[in-house]
N, C-alpha and C. Protein backbone atom coordinates (compact mmCIF):
# COMPACT_ATOMS: atom_id res chain seq x y z
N UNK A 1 16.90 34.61 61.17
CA UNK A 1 17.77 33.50 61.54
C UNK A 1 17.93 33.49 63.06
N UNK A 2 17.78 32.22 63.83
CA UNK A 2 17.88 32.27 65.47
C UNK A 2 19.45 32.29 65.55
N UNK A 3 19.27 33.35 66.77
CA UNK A 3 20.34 33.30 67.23
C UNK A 3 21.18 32.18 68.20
N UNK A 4 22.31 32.04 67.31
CA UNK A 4 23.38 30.74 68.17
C UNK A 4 23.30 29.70 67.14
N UNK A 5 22.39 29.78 66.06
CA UNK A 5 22.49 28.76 65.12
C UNK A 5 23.32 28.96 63.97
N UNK A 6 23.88 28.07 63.52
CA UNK A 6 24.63 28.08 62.50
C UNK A 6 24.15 28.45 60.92
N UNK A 7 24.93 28.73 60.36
CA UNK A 7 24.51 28.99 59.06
C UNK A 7 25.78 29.20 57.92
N UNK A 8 25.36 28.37 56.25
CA UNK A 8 26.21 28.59 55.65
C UNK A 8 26.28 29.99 54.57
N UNK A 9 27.68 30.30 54.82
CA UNK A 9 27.87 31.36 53.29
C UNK A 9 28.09 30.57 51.96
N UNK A 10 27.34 30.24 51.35
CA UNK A 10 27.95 29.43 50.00
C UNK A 10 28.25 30.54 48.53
N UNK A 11 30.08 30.88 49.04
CA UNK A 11 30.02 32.01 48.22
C UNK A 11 31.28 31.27 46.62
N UNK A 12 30.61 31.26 45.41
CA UNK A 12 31.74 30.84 44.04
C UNK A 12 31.25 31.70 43.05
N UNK A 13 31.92 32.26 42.78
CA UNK A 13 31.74 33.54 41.40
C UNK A 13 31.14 32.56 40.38
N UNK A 14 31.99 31.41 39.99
CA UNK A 14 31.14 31.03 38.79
C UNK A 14 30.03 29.94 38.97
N UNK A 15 29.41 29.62 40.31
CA UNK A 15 28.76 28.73 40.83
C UNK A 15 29.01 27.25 40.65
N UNK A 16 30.34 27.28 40.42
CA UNK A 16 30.82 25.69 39.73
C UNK A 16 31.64 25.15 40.44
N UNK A 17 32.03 25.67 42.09
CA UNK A 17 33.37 25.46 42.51
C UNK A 17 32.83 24.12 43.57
N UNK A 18 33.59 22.76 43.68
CA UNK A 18 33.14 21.81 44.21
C UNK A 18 33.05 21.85 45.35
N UNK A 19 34.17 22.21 46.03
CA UNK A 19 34.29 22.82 47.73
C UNK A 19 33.19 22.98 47.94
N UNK A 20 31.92 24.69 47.42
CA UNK A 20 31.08 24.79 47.50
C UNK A 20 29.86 24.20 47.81
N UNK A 21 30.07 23.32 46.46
CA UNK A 21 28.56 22.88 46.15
C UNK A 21 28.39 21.86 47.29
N UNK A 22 29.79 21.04 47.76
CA UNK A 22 29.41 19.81 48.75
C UNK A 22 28.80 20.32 49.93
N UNK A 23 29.40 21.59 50.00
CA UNK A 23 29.17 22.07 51.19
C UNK A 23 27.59 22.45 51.50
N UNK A 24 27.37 22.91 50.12
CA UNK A 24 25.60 23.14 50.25
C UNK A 24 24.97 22.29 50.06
N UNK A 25 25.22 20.68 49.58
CA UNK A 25 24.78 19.63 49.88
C UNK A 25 24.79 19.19 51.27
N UNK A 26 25.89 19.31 51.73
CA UNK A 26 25.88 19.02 52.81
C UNK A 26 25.10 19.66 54.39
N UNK A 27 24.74 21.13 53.76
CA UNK A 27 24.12 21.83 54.76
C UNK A 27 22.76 21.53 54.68
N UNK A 28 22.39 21.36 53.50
CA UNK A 28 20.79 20.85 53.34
C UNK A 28 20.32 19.49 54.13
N UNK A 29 21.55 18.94 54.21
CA UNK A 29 21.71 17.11 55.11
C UNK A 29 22.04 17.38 56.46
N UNK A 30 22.29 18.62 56.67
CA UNK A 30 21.87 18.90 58.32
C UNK A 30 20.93 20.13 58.72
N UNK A 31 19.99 20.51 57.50
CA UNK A 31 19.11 21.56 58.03
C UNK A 31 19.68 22.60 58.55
N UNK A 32 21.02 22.77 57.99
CA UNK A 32 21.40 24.64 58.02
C UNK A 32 21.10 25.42 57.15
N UNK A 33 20.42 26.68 57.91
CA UNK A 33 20.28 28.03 56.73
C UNK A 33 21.39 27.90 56.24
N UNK A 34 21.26 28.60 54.82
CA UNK A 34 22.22 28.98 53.75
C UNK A 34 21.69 30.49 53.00
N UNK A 35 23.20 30.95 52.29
CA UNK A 35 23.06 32.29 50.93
C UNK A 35 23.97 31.63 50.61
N UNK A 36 23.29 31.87 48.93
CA UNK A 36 24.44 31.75 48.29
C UNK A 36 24.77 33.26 47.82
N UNK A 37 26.37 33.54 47.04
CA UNK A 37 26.61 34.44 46.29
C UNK A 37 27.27 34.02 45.06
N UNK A 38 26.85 34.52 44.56
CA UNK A 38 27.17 33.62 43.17
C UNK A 38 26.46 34.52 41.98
N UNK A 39 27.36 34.20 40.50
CA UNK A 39 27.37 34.88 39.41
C UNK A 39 26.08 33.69 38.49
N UNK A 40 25.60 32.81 39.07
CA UNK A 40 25.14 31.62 38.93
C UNK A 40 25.66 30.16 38.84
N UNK A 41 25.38 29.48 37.50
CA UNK A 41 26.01 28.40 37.92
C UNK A 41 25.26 27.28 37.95
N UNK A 42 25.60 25.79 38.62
CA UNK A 42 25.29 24.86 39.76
C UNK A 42 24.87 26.06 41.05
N UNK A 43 25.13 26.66 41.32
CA UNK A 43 24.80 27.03 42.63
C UNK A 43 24.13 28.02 42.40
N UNK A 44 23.58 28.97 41.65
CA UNK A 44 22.42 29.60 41.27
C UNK A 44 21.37 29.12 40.50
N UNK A 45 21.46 27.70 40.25
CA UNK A 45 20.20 27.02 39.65
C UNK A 45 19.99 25.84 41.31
N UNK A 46 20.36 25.93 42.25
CA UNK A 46 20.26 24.89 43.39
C UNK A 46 19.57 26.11 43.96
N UNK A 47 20.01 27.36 44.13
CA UNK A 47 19.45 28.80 45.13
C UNK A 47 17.92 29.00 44.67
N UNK A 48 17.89 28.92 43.28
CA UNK A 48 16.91 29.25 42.79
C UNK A 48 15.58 28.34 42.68
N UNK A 49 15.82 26.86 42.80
CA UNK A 49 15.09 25.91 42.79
C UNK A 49 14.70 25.37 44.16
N UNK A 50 15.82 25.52 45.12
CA UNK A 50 15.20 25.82 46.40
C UNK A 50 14.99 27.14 46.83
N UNK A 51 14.44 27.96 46.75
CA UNK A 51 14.27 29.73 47.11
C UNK A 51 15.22 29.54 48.20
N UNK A 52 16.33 30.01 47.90
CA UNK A 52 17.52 30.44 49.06
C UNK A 52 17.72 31.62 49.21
N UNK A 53 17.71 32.27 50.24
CA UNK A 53 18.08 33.92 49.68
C UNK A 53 19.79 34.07 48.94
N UNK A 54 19.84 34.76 47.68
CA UNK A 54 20.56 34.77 47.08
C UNK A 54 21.11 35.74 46.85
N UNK A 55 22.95 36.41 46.46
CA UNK A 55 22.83 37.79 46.00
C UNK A 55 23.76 37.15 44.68
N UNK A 56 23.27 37.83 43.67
CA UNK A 56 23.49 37.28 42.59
C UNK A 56 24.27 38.36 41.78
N UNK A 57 25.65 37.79 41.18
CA UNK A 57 26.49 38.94 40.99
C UNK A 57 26.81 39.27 39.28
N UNK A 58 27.29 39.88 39.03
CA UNK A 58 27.65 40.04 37.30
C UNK A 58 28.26 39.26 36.91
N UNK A 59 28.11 38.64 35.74
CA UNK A 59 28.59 37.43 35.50
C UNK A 59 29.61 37.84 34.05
N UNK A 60 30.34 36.97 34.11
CA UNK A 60 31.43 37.67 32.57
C UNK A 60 32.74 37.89 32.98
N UNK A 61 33.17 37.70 34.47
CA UNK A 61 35.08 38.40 34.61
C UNK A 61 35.21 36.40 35.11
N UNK A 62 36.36 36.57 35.11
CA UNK A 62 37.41 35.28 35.87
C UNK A 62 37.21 35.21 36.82
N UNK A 63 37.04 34.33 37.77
CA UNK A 63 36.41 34.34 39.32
C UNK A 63 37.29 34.93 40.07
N UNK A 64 38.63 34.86 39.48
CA UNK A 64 39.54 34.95 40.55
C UNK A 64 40.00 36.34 40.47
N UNK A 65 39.16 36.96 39.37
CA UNK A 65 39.23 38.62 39.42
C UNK A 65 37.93 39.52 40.15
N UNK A 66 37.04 38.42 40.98
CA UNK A 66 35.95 38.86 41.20
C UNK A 66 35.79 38.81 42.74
N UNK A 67 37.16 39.35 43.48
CA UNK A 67 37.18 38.81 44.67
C UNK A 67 36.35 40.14 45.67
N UNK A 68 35.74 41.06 44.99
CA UNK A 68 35.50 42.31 45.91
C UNK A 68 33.56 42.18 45.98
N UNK A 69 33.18 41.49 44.69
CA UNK A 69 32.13 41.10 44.58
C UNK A 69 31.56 39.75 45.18
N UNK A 70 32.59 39.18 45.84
CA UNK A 70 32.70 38.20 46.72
C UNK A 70 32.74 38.23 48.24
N UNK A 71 33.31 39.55 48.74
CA UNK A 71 33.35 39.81 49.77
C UNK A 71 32.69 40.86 50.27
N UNK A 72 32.49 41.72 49.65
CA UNK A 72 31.34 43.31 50.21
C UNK A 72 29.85 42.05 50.41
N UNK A 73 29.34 41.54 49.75
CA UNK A 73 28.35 40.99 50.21
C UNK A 73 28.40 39.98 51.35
N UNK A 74 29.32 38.99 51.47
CA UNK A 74 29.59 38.36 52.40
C UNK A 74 29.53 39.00 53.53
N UNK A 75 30.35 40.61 53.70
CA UNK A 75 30.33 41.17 54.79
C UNK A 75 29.02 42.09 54.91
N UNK A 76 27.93 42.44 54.25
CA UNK A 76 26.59 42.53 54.54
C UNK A 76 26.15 41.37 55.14
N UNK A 77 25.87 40.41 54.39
CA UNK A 77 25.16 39.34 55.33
C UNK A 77 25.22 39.07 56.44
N UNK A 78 26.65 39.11 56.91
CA UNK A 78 26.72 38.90 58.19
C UNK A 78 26.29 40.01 59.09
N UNK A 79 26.73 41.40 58.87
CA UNK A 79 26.06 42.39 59.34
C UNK A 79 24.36 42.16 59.26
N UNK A 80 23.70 41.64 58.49
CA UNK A 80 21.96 41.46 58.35
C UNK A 80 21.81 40.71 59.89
N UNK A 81 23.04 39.58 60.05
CA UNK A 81 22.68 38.87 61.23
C UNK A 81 23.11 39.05 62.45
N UNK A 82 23.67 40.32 62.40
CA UNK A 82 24.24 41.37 63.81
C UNK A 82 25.51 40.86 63.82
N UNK A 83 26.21 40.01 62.87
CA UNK A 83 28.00 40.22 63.23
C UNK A 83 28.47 41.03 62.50
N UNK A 84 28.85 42.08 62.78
CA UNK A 84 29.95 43.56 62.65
C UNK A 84 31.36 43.03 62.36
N UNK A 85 32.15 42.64 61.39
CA UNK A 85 33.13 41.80 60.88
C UNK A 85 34.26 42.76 60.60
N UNK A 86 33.09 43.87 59.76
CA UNK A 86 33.66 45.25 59.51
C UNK A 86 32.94 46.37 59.67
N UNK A 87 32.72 47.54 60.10
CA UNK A 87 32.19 48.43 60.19
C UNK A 87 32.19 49.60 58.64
N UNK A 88 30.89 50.01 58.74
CA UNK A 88 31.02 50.57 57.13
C UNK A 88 32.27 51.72 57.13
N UNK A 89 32.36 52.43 58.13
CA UNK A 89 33.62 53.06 57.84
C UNK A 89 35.35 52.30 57.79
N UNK A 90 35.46 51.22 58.05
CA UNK A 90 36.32 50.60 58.14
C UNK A 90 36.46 50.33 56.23
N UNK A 91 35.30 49.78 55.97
CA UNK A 91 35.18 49.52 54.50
C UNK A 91 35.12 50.55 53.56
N UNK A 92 34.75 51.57 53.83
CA UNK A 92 35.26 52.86 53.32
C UNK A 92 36.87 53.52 53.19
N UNK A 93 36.81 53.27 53.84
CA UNK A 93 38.34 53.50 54.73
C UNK A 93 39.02 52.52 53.31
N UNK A 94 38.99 51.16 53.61
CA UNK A 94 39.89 50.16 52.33
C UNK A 94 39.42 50.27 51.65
N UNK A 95 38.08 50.94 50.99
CA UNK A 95 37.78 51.34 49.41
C UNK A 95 38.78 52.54 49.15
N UNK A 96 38.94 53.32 50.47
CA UNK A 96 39.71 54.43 49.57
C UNK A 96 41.04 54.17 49.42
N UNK A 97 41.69 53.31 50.62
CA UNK A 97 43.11 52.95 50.34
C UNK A 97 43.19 52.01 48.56
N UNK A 98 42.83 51.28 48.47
CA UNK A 98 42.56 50.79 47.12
C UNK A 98 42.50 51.48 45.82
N UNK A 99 41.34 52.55 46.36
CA UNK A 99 41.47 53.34 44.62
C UNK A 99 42.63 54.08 44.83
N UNK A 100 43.56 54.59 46.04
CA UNK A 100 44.74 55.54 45.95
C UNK A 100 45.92 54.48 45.48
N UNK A 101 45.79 53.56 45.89
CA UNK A 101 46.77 52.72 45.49
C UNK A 101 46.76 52.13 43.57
N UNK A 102 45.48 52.04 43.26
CA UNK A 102 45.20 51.58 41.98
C UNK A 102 45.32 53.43 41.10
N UNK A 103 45.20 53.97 41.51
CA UNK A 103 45.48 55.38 40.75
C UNK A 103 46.89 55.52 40.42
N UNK A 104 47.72 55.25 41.41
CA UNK A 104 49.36 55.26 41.28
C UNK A 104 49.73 54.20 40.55
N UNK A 105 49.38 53.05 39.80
CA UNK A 105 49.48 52.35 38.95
C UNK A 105 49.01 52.60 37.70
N UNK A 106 47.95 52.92 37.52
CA UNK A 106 47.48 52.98 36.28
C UNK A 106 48.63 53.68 35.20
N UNK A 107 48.21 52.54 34.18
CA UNK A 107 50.06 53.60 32.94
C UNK A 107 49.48 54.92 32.31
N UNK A 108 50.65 55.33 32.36
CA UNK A 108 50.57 57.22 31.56
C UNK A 108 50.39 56.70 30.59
N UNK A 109 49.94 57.87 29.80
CA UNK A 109 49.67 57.93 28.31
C UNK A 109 51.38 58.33 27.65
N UNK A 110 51.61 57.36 26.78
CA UNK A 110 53.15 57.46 25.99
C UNK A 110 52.73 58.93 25.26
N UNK A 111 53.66 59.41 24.92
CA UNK A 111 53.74 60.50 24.43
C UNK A 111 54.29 60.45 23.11
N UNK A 112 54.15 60.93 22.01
CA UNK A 112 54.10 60.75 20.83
C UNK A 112 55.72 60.27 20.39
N UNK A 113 56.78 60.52 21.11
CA UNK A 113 57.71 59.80 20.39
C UNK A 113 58.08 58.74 21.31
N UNK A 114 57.41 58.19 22.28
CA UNK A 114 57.46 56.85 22.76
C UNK A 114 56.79 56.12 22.07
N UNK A 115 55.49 56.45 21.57
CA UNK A 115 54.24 55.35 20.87
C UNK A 115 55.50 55.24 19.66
N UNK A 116 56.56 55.80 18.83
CA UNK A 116 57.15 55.22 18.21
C UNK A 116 58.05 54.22 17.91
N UNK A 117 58.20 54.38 19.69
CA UNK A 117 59.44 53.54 19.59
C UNK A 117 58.78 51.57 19.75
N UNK A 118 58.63 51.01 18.37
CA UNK A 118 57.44 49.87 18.56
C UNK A 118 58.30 49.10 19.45
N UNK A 119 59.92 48.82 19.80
CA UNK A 119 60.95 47.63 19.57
C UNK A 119 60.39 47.40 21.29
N UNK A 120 60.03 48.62 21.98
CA UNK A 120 59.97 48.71 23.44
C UNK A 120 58.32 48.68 23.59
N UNK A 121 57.83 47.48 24.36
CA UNK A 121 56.36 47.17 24.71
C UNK A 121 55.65 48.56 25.60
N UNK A 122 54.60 48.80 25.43
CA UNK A 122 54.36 49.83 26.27
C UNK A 122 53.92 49.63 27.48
N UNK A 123 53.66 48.63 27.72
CA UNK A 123 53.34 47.85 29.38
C UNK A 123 54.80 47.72 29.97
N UNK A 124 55.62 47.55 29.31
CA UNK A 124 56.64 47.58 30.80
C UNK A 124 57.24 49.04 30.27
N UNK A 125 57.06 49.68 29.50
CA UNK A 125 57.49 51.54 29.69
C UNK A 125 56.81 51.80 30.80
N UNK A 126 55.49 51.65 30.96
CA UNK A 126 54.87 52.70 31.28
C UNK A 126 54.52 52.44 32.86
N UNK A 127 55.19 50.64 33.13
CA UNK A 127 54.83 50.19 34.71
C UNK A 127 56.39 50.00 35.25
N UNK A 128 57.25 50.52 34.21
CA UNK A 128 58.60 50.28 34.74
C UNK A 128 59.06 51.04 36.72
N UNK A 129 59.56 50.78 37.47
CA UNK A 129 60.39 51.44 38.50
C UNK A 129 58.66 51.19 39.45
N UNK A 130 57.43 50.79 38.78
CA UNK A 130 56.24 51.00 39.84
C UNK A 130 55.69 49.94 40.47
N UNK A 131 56.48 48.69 40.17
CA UNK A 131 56.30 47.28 40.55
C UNK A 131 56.94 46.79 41.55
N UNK A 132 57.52 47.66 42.83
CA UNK A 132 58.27 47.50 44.03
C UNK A 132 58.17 47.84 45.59
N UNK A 133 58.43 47.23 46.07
CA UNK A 133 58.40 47.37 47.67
C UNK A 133 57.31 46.43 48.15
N UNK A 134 57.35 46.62 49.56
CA UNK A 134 56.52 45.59 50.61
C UNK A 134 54.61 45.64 50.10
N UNK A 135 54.41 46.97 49.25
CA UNK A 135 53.11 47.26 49.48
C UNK A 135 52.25 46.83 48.27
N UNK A 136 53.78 47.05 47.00
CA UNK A 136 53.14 46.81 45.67
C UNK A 136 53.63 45.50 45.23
N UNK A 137 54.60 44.63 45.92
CA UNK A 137 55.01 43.36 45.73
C UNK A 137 53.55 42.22 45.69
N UNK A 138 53.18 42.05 46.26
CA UNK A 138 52.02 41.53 46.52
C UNK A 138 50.95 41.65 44.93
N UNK A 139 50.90 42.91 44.52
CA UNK A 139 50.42 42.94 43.42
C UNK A 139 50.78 42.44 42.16
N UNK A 140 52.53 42.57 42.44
CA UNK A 140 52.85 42.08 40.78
C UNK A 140 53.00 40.60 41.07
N UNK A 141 52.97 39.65 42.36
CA UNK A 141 52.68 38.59 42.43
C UNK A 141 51.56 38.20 41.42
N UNK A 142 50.48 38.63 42.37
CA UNK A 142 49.19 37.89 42.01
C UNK A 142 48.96 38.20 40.09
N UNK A 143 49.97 39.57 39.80
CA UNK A 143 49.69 39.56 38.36
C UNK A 143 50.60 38.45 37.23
N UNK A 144 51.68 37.91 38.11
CA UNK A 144 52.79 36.51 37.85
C UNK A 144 51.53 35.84 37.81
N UNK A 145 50.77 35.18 38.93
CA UNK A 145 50.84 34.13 38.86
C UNK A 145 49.12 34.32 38.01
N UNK A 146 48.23 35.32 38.12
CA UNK A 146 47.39 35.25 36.70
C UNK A 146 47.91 35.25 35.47
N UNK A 147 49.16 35.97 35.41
CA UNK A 147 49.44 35.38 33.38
C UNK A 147 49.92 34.09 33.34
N UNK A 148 50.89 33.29 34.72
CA UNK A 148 51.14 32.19 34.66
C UNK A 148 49.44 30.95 34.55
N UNK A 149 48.59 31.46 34.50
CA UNK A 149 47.33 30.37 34.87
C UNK A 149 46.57 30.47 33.53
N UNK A 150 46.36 31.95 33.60
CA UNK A 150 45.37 32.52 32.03
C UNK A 150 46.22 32.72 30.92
N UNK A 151 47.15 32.74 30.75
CA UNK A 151 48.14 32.85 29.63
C UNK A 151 49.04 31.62 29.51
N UNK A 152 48.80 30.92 30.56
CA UNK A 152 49.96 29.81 30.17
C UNK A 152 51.84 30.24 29.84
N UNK A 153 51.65 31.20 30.69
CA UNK A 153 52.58 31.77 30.02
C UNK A 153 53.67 32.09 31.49
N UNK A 154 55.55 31.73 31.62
CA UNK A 154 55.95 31.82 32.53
C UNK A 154 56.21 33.32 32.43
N UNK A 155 56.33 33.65 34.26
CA UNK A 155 56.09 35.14 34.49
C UNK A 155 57.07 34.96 35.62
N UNK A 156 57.33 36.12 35.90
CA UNK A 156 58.55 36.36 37.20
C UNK A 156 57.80 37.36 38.16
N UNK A 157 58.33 37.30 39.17
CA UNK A 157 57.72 38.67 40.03
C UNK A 157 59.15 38.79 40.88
N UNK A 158 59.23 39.82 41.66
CA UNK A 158 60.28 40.50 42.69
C UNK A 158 60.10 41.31 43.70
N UNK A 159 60.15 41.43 44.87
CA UNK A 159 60.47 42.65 45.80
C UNK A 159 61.70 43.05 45.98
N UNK A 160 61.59 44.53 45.65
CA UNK A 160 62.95 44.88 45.65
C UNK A 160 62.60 45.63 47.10
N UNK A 161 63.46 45.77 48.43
CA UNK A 161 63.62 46.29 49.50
C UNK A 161 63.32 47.53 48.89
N UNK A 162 62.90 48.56 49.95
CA UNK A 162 63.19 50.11 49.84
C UNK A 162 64.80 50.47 50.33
């Protein structure tokens, strides 16, 4: 790719997102390189029928749960074209903050006279007092507003101060 020229990322997990696709219509109507990333789709049958370079991702989760498979490649590509966005230790670095943070969530195993008690759900036993502050607020958001979208279902969220 020359340098100083433009180029598009055309990145939609399920290759169906319209934003997208205009956009890669539209880049083809001004002769900009393009990648797509994508699980396929509209936009992995357009990559594929024009040979676009493509990185093509696992297909089967909710797009909007597929945001890491959306972005580790995004931030290769650009590194392929000498912009450094993130440095691999930087991205190491937030892979590990992530799994330390997702380890301290994950629920305990109930213990044999909790699994009895049926009247009490075991999802809020076992995530009770761990859904708080500036760091984990953010999380039980985004988990409000996925059961509010995929469940249809109203949900609450809270930050409680430290």
């Amino acid at each position: 790719m020359a340098s100083g020229r433009a180029f598009v990322i055309a990145s939609s997990y399920s290759g169906g997102t319209g934003e997208v696709l205009s956009a890669s219509t539209r880049r083809s109507e001004r002769g900009l390189a393009i990648v797509a990333i994508t699980s396929g789709g509209t936009l992995g049958e357009r990559a594929a029928r024009h040979r676009l370079p493509t990185v093509l991702l696992p297909g089967g989760l909710m797009p909007r749960m597929a945001l890491g498979y959306l972005l580790f490649p995004a931030i290769a590509v650009l590194r392929t074209i000498g912009l450094e966005v993130a440095t691999e230790a930087e991205v190491a670095e937030a892979l590990d903050v992530v799994d330390r943070l997702v380890t301290g969530l994950v629920p305990e195993r109930p213990s044999a006279s909790e699994r009895g008690q049926a009247a009490r759900p075991r999802h809020r036993r076992s995530l009770a007092g761990r859904l708080w502050g500036p760091v984990t607020g953010a999380i039980a958001y985004r988990w409000k507003t996925d059961i509010e979208e995929n469940a249809k279902a109203f949900a609450l969220s809270g930050v409680i101060p430290r």
